[in-house]
C-alpha atoms as a PDB file:
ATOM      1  CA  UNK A   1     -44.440  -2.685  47.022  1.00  0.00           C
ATOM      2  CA  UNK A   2     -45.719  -1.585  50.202  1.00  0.00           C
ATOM      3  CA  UNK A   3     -45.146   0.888  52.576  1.00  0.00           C
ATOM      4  CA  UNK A   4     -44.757   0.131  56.505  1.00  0.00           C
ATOM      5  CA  UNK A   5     -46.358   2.168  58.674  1.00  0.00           C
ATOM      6  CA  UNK A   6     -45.655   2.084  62.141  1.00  0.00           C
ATOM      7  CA  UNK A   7     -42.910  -0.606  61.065  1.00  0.00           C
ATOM      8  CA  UNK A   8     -43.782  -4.415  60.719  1.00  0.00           C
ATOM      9  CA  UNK A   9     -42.548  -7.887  62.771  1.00  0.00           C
ATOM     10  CA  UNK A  10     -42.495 -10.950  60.317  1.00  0.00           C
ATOM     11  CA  UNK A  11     -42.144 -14.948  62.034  1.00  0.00           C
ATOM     12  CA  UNK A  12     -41.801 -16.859  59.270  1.00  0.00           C
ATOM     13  CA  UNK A  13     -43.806 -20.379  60.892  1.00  0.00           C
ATOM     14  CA  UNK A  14     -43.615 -22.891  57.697  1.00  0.00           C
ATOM     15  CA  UNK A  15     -41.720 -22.870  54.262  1.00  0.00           C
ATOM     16  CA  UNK A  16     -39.983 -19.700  53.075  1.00  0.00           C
ATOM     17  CA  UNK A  17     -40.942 -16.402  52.597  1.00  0.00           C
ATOM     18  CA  UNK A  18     -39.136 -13.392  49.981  1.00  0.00           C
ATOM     19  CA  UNK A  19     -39.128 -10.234  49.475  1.00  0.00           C
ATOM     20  CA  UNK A  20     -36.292  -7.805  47.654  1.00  0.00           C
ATOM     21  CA  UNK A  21     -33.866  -8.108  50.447  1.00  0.00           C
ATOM     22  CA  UNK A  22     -33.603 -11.950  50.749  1.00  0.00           C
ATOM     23  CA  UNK A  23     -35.072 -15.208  51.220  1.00  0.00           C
ATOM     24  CA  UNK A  24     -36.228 -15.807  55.207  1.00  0.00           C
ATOM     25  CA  UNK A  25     -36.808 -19.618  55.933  1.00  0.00           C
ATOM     26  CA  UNK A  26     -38.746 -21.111  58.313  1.00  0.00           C
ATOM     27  CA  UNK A  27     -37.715 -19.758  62.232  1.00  0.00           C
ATOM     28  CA  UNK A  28     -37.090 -16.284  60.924  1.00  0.00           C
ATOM     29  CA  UNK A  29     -37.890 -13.406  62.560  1.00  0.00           C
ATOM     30  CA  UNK A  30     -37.747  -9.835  60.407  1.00  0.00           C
ATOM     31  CA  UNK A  31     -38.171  -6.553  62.118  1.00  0.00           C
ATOM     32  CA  UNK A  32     -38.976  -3.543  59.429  1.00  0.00           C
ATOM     33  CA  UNK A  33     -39.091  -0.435  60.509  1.00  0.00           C
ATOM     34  CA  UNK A  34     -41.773   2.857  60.118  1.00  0.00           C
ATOM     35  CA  UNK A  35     -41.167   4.110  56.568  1.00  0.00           C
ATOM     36  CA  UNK A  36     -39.457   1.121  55.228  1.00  0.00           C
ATOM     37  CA  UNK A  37     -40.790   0.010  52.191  1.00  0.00           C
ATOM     38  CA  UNK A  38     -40.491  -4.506  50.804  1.00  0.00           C
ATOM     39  CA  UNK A  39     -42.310  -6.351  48.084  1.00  0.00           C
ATOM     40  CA  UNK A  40     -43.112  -9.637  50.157  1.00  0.00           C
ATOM     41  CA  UNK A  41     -43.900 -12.669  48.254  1.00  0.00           C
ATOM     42  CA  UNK A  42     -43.052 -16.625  48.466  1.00  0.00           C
ATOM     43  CA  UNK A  43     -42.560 -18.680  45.212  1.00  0.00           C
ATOM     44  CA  UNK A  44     -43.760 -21.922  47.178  1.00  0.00           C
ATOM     45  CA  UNK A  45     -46.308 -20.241  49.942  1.00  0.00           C
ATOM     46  CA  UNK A  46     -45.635 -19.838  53.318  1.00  0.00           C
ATOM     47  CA  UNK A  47     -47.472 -19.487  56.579  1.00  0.00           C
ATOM     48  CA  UNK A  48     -46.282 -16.511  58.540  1.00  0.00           C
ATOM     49  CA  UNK A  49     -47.134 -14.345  61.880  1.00  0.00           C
ATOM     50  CA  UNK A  50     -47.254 -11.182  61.118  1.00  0.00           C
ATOM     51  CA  UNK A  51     -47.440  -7.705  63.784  1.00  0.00           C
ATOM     52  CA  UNK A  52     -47.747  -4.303  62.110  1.00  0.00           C
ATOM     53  CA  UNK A  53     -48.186  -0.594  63.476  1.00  0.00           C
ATOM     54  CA  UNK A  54     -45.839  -0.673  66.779  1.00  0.00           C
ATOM     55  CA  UNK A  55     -42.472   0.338  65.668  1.00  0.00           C
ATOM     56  CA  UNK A  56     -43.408   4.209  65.424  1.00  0.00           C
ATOM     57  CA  UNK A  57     -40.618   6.827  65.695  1.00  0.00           C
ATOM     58  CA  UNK A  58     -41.774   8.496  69.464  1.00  0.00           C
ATOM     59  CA  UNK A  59     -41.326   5.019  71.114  1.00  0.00           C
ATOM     60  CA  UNK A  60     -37.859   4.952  69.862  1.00  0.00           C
ATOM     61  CA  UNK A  61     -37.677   1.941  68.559  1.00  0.00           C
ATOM     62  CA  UNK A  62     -36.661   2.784  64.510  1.00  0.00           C
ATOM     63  CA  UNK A  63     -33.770   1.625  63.261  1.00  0.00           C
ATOM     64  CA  UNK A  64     -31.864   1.448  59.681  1.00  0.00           C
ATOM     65  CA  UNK A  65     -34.057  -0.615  57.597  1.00  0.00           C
ATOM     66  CA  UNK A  66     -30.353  -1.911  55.747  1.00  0.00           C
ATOM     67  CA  UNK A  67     -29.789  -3.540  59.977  1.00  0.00           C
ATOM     68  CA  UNK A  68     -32.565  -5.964  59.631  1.00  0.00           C
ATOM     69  CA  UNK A  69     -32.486  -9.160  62.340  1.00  0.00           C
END
């Protein structure tokens, strides 16, 4: 499990990555926000881009971690 602080932006580039709340496929783009918690894995592998830190509450950018796009 881990713990995002400051929020987290997934790309998913090749294959298909998981994590409790679904299966993201190659072309994906997840936006998790400060405080959410996810248990990331991929049964195949996967090569993914991955930005963490920026979503923090005083730029105003959280949102409900259940409205994921």
């Amino acid at each position: 499990m881990r713990l995002l602080h400051g929020g987290e932006e997934i790309f998913v580039i090749e294959r298909t990555f998981q994590d409790e709340h679904g299966t993201y496929p190659a072309g994906t783009w997840i936006r998790s926000p400060h405080q959410s918690v996810h248990t990331p894995f991929s049964d195949a592998g996967c090569l993914i881009y991955v930005k963490v830190g920026h979503l923090l509450e005083e730029h105003g950018t959280l949102v409900d971690p259940n409205e994921r796009t």
